[in-house]
C-alpha atoms as a PDB file:
ATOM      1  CA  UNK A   1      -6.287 -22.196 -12.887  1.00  0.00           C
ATOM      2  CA  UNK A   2      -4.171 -19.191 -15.009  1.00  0.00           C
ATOM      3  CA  UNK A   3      -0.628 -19.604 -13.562  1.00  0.00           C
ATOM      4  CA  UNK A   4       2.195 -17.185 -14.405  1.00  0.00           C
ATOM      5  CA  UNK A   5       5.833 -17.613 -13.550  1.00  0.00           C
ATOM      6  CA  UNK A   6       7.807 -14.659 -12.073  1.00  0.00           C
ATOM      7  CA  UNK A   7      10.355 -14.316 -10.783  1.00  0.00           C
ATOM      8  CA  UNK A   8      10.438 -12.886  -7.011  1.00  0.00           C
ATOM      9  CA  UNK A   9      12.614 -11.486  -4.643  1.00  0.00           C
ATOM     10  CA  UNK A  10      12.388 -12.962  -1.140  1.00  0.00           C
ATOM     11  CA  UNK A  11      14.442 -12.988   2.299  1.00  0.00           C
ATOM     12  CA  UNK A  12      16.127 -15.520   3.823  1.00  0.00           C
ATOM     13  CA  UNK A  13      16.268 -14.761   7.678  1.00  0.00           C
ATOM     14  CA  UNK A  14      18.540 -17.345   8.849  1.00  0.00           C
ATOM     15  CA  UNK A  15      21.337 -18.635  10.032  1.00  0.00           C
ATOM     16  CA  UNK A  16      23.198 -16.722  12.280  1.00  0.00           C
ATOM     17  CA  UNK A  17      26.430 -17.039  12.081  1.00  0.00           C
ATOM     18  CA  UNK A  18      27.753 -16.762  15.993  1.00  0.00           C
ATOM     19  CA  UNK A  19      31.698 -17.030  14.629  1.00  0.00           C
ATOM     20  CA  UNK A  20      31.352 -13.327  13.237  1.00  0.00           C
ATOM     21  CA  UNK A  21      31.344 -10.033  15.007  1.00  0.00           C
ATOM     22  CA  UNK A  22      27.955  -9.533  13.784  1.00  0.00           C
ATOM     23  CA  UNK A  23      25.635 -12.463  14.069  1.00  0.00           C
ATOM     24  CA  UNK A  24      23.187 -11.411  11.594  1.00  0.00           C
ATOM     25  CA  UNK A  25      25.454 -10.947   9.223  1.00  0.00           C
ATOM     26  CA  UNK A  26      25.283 -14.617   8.082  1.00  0.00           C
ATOM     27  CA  UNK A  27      21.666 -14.599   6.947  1.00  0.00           C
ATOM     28  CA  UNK A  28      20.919 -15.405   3.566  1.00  0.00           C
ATOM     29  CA  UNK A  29      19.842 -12.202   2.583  1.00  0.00           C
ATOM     30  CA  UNK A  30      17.814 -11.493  -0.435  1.00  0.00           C
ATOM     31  CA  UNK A  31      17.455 -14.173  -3.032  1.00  0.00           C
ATOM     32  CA  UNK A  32      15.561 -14.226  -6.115  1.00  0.00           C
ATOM     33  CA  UNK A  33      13.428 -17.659  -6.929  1.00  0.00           C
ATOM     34  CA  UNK A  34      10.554 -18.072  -9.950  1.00  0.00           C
ATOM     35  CA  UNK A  35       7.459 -18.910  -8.572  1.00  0.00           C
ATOM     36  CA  UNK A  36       3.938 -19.921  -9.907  1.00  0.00           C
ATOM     37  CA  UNK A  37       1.119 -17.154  -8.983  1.00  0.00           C
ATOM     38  CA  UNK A  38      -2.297 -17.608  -9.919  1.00  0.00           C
ATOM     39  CA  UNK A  39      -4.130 -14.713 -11.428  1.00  0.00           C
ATOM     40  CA  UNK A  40      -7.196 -16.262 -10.788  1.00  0.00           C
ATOM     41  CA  UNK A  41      -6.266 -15.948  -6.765  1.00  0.00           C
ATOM     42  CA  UNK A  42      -4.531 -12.496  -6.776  1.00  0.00           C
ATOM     43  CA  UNK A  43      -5.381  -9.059  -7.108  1.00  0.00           C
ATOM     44  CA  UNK A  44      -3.172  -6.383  -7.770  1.00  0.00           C
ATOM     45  CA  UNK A  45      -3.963  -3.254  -5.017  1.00  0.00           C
ATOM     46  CA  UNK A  46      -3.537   0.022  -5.946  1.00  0.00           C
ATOM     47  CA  UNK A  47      -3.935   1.572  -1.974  1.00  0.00           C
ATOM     48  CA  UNK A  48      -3.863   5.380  -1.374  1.00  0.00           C
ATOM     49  CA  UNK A  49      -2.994   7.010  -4.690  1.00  0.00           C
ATOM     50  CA  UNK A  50      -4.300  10.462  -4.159  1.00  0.00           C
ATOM     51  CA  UNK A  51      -4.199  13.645  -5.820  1.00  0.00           C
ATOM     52  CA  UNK A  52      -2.067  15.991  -3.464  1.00  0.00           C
ATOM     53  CA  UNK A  53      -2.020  18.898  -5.708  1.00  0.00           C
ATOM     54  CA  UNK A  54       0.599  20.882  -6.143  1.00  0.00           C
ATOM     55  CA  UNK A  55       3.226  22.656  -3.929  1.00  0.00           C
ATOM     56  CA  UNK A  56       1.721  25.887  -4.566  1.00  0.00           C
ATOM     57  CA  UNK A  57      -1.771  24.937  -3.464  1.00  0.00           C
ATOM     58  CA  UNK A  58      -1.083  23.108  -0.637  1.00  0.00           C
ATOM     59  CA  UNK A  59       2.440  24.240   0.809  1.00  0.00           C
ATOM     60  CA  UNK A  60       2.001  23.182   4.270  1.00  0.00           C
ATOM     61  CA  UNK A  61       0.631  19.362   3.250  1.00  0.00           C
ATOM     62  CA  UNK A  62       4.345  18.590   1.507  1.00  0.00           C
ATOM     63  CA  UNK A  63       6.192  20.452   3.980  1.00  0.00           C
ATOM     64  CA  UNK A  64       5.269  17.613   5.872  1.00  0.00           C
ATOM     65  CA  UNK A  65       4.793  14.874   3.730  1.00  0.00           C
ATOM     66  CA  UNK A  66       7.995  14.557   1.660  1.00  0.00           C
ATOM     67  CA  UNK A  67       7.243  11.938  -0.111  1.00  0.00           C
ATOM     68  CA  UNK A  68       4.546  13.370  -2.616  1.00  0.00           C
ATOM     69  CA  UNK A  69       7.148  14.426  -5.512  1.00  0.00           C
ATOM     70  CA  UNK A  70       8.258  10.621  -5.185  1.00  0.00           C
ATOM     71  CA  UNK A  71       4.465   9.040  -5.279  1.00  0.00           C
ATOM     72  CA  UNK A  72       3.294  11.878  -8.115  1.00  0.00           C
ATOM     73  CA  UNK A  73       6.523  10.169 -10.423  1.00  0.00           C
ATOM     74  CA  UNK A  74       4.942   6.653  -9.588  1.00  0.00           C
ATOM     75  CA  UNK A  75       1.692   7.287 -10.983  1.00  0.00           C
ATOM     76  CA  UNK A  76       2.826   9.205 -13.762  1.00  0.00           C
ATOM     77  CA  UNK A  77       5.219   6.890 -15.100  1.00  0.00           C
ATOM     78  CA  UNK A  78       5.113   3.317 -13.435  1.00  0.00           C
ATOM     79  CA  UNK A  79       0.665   3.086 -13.073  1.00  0.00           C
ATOM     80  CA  UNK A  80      -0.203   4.012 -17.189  1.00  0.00           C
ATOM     81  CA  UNK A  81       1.832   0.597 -18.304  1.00  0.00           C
ATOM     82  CA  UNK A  82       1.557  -1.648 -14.775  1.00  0.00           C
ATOM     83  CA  UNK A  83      -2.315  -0.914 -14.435  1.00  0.00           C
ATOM     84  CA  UNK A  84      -2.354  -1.315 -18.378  1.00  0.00           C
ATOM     85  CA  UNK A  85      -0.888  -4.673 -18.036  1.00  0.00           C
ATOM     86  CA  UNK A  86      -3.192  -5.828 -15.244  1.00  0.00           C
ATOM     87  CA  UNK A  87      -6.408  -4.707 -17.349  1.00  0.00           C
ATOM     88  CA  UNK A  88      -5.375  -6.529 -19.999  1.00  0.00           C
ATOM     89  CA  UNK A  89      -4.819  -9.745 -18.120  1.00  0.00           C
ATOM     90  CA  UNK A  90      -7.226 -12.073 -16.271  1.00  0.00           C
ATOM     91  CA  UNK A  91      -6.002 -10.687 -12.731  1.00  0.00           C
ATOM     92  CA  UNK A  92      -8.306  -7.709 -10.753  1.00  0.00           C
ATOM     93  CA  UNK A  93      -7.563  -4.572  -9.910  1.00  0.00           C
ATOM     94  CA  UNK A  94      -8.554  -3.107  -6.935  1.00  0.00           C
ATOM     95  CA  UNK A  95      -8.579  -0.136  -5.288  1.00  0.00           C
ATOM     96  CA  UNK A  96      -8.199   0.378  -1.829  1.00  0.00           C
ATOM     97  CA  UNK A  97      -9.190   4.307  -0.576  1.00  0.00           C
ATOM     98  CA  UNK A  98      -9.669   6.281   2.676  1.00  0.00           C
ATOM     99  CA  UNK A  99     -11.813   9.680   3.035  1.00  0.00           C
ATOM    100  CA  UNK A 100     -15.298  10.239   1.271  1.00  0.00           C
ATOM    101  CA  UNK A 101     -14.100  11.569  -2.094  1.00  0.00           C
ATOM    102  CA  UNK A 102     -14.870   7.882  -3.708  1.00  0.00           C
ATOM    103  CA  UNK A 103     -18.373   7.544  -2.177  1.00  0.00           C
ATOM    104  CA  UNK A 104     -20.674   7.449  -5.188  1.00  0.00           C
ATOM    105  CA  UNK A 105     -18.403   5.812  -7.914  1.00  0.00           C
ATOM    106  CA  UNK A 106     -20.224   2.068  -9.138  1.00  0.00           C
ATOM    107  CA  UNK A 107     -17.096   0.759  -7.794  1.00  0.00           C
ATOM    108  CA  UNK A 108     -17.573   1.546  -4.681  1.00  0.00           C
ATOM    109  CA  UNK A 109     -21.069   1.244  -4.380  1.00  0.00           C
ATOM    110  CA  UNK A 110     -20.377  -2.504  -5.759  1.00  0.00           C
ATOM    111  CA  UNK A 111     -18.255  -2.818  -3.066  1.00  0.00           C
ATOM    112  CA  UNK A 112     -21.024  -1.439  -0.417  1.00  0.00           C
ATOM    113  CA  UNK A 113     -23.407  -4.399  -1.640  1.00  0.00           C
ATOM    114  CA  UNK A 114     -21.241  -6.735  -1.669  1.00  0.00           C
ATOM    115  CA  UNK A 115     -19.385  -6.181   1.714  1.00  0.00           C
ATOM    116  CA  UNK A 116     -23.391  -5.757   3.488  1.00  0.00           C
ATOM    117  CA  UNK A 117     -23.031  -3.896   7.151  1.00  0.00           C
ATOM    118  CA  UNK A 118     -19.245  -3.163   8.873  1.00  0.00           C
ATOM    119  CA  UNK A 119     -19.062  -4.796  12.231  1.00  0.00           C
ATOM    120  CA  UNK A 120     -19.452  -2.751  14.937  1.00  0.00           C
ATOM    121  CA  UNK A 121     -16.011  -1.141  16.053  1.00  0.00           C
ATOM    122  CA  UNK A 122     -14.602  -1.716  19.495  1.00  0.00           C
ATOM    123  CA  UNK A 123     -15.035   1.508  21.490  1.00  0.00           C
ATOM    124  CA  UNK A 124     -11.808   3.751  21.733  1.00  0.00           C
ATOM    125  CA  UNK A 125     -10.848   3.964  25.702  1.00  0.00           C
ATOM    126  CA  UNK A 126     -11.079   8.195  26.053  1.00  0.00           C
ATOM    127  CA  UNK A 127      -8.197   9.958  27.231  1.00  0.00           C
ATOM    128  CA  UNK A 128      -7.756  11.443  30.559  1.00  0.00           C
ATOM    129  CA  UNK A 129      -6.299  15.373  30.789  1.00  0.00           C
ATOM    130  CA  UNK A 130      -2.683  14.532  31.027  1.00  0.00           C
ATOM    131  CA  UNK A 131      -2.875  12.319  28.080  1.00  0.00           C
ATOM    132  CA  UNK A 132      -4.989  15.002  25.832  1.00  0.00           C
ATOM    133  CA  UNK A 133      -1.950  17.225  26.473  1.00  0.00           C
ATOM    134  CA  UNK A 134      -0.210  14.878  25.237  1.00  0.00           C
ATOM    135  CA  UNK A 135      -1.749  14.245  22.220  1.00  0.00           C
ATOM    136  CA  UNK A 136      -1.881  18.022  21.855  1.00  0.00           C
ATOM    137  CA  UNK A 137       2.303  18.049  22.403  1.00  0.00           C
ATOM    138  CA  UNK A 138       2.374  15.605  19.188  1.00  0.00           C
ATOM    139  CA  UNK A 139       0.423  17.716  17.307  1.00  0.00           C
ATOM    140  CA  UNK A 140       2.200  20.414  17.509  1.00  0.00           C
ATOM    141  CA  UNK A 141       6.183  18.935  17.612  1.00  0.00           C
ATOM    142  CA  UNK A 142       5.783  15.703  15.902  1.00  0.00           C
ATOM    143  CA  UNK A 143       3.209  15.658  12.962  1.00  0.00           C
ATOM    144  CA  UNK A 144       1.925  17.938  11.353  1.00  0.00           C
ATOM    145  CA  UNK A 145       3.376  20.728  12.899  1.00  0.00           C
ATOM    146  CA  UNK A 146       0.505  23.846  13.328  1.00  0.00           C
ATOM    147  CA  UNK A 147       1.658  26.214  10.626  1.00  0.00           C
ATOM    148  CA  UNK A 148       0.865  23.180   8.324  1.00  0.00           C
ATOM    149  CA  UNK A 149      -2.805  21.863  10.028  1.00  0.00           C
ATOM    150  CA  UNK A 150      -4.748  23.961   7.784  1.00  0.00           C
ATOM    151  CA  UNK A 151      -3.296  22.784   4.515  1.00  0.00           C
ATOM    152  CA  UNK A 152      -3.695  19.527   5.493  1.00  0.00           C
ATOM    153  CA  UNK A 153      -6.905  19.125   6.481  1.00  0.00           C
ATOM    154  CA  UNK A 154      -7.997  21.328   3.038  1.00  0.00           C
ATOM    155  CA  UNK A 155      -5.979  19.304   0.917  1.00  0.00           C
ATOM    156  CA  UNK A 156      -7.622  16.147   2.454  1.00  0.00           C
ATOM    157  CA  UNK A 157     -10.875  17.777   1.689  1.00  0.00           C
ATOM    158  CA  UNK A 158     -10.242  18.392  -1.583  1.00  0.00           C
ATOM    159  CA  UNK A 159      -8.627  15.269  -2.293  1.00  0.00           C
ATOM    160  CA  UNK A 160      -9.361  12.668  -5.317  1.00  0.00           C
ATOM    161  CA  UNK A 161      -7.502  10.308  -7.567  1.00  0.00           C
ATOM    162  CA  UNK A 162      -4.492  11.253  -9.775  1.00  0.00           C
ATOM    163  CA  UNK A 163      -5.833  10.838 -13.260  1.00  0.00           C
ATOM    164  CA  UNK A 164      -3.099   7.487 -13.584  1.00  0.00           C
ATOM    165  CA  UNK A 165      -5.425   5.728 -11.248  1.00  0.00           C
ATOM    166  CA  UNK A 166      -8.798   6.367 -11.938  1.00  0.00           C
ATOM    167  CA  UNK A 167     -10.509   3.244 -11.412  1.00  0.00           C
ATOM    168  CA  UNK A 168     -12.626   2.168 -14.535  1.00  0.00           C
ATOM    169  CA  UNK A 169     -16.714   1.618 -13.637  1.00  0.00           C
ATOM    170  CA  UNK A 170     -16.003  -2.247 -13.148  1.00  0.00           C
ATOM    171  CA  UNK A 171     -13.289  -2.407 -10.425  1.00  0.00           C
ATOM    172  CA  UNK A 172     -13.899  -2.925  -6.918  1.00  0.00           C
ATOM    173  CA  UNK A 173     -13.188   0.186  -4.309  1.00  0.00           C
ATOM    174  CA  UNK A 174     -12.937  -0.801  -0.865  1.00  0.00           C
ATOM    175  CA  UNK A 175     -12.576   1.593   1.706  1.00  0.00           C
ATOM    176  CA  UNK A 176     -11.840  -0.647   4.571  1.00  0.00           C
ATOM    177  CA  UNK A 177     -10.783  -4.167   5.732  1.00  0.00           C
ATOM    178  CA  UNK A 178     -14.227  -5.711   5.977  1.00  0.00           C
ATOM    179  CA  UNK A 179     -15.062  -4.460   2.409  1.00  0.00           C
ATOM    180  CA  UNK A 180     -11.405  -5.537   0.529  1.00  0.00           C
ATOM    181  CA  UNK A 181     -11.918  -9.309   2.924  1.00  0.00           C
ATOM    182  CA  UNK A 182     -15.452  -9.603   1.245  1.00  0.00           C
ATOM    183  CA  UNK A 183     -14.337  -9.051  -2.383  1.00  0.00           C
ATOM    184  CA  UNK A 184     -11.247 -11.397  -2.087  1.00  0.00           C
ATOM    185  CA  UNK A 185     -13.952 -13.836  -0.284  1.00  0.00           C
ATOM    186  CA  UNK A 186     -16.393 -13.207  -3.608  1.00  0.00           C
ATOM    187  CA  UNK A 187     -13.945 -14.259  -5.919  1.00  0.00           C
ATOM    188  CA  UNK A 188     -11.442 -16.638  -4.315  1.00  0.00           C
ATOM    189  CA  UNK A 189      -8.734 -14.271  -4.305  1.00  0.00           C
ATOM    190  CA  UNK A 190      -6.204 -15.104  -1.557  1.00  0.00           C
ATOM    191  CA  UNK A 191      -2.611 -13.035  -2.192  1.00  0.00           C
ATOM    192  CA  UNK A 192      -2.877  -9.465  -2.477  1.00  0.00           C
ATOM    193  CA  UNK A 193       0.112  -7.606  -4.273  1.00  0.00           C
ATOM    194  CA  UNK A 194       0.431  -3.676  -3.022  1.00  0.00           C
ATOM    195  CA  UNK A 195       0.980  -0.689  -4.650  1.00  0.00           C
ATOM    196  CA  UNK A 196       0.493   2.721  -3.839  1.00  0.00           C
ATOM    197  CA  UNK A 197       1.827   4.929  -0.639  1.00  0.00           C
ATOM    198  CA  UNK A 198       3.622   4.581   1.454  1.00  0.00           C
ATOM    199  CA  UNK A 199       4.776   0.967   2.096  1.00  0.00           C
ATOM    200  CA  UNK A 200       5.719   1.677   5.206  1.00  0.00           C
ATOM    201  CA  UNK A 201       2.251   3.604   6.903  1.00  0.00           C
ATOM    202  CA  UNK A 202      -0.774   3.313   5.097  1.00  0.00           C
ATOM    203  CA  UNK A 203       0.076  -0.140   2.936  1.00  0.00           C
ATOM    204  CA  UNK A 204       1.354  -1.810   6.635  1.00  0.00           C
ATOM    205  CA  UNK A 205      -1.285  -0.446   8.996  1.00  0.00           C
ATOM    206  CA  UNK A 206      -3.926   1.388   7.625  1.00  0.00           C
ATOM    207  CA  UNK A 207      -7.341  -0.526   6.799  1.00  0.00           C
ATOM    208  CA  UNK A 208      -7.266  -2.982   3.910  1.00  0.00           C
ATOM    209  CA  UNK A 209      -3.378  -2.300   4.899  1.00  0.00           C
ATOM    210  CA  UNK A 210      -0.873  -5.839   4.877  1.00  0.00           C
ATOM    211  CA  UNK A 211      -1.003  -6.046   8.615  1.00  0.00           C
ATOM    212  CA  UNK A 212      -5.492  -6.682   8.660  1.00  0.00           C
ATOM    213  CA  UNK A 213      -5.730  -8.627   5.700  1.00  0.00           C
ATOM    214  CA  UNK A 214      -2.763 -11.121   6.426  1.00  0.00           C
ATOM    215  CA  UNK A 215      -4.480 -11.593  10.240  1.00  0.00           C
ATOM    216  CA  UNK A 216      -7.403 -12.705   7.294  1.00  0.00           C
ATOM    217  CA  UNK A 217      -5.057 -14.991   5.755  1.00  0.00           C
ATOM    218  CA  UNK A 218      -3.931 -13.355   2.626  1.00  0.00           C
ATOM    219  CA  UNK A 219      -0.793 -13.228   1.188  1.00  0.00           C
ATOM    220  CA  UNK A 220       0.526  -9.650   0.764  1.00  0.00           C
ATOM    221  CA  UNK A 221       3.540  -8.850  -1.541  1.00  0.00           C
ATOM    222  CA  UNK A 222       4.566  -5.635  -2.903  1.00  0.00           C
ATOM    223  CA  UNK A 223       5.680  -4.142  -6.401  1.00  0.00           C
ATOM    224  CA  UNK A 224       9.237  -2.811  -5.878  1.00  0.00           C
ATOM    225  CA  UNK A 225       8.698   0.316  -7.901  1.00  0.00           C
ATOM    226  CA  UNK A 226       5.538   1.057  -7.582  1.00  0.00           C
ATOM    227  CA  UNK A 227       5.388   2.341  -3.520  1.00  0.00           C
ATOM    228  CA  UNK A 228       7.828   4.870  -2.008  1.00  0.00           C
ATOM    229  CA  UNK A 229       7.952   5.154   1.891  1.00  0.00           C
ATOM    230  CA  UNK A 230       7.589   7.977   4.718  1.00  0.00           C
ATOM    231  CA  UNK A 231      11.181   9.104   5.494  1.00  0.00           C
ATOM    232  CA  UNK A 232      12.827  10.504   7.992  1.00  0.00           C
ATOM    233  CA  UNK A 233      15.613  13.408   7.955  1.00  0.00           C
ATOM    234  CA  UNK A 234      18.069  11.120   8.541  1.00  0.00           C
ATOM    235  CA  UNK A 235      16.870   8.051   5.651  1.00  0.00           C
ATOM    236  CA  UNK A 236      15.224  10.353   2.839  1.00  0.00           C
ATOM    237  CA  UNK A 237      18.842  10.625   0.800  1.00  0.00           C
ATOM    238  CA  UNK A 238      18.606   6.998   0.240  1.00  0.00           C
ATOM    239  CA  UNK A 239      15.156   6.320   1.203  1.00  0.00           C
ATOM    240  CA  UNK A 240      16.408   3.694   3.650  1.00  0.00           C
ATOM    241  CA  UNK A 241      12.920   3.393   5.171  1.00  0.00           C
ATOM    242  CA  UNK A 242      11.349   2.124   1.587  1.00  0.00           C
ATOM    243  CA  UNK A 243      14.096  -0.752   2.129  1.00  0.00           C
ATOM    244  CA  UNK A 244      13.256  -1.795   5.116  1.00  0.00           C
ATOM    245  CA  UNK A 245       9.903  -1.698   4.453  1.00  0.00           C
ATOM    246  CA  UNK A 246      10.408  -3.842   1.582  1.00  0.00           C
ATOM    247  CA  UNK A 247      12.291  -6.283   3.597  1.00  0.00           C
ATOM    248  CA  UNK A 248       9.717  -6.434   6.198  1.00  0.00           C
ATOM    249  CA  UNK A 249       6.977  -7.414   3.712  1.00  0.00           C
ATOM    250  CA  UNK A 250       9.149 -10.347   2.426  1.00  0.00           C
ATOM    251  CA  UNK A 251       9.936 -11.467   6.307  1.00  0.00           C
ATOM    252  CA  UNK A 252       6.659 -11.046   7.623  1.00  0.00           C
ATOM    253  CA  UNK A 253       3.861 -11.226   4.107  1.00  0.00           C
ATOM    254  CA  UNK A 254       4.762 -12.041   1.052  1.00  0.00           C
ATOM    255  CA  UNK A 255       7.103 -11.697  -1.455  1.00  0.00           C
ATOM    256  CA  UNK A 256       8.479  -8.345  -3.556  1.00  0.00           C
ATOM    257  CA  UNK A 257       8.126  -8.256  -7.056  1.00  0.00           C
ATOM    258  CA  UNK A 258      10.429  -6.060  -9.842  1.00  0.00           C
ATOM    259  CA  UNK A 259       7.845  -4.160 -11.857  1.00  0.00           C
ATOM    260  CA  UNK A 260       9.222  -5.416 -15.374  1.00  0.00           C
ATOM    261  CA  UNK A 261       9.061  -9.121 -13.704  1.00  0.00           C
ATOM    262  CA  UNK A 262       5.751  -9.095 -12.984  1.00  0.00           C
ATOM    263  CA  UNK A 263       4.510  -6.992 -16.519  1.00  0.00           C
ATOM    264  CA  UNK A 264       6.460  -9.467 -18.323  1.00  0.00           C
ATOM    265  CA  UNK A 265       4.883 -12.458 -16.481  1.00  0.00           C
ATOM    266  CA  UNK A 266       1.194 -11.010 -16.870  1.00  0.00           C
ATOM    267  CA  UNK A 267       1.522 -11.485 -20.962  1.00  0.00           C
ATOM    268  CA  UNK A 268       3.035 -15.411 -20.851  1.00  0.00           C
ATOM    269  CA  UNK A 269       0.760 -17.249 -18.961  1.00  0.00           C
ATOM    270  CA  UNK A 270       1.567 -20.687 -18.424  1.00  0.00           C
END
């Protein structure tokens, strides 16, 4: 077994401390601790890094979506030397997609053969008048707002991978949880270390997301620098939601790694 040890960041969620105004306040907090991984039983996940385009072309997609200045720095200057690092090591990369834009690369069609048939889906329970109004209310107030639909839906049309994360002929694309399950089940991998956006949406709930593949019993941790969040008005100064995403993954996951920690561990194996 390859072992590397790096040092993480994790969250100690206890004790209360009922002699203080605040309770809470008496946790632990985050702590640092160097732990063995095994690259032999990890993967490193590069999850939703798409090509949004620019401004220009698709105006209405990052009205909405603030967060696409913060994910196109990522993969222009955190992926070249983190997926560099991983490719030269003994630890796989995968990549874990949504749309169709990925549909006849070897990695995916790997993937396909592998993974055999998707279960069939439990049927969604259709909605009744009031509740299509409803749903018809969010559209328009909450997300995406109107003026911005078409954008949106021709950006996601037109959407493929930023040139940082091309995946290379040999790596595994999964496009769902069924797929990503029967790759780690292929090779033995059983911890699962995110990057990609956001940490707090797609990388949480989306398929292949922490939330399915921890009900499979993987580990999920995160890379630190490598994911920004979805913010709101009222956290995007400090990006408030990234942290408590962050936290949430060490509470409820895995643990959260510091880029340069985990580069540095990837070239002295134990």
């Amino acid at each position: 077994m390859d072992l590397i040890k790096i040092r993480a960041d994790y969250y100690q969620q206890f004790d209360a401390d009922f002699n203080l105004d605040v309770p809470g306040e008496g946790y632990g907090g985050w702590k640092k601790a160097e732990i063995d991984v095994s690259t032999e039983h990890t993967a490193l996940i590069v999850m939703h890094a798409w090509d949004m385009g620019s401004r220009e072309e698709y105006p209405g997609w990052h009205r909405a979506v603030e967060y696409i200045p913060r994910a196109s720095e990522i993969c222009k200057t955190i992926f070249p030397t983190l997926l560099k690092a991983v490719r030269n090591s003994n630890m796989r990369l995968i990549h874990v997609v949504s749309g169709s834009y990925y549909q006849n690369l070897p990695g995916y069609l790997k993937t396909v053969e592998l993974a055999g048939p998707e279960p069939e889906q439990p049927s969604k329970i259709e909605a009744d008048p009031v509740t299509s109004q409803l749903w018809k209310f969010r559209e328009k107030n909450v997300f995406v707002g109107e003026h911005n639909d078409a954008d949106v839906n021709r950006g996601f049309a037109e959407m493929g991978f930023p040139p940082e994360a091309e995946p290379l002929d040999e790596e595994y694309i999964a496009g769902n949880s069924h797929q990503l399950s029967a790759i780690c089940k292929a090779h033995g991998i059983n911890h699962l270390i995110y990057t990609g956006f956001a940490i707090n949406w797609c990388l949480l709930l989306s398929p292949g997301g922490m939330a399915d593949m921890s009900r499979r019993g993987i580990m999920c941790s995160a890379i630190r620098q490598a994911v920004t969040a979805v913010e709101s008005k009222e956290t995007a100064r400090e990006e408030i939601c990234k942290q408590i995403a962050l936290w949430r993954v060490a509470l409820a996951f895995g643990f959260v790694f510091d880029l340069y920690d985990f580069i540095s561990a990837l070239s002295h194996k134990i």
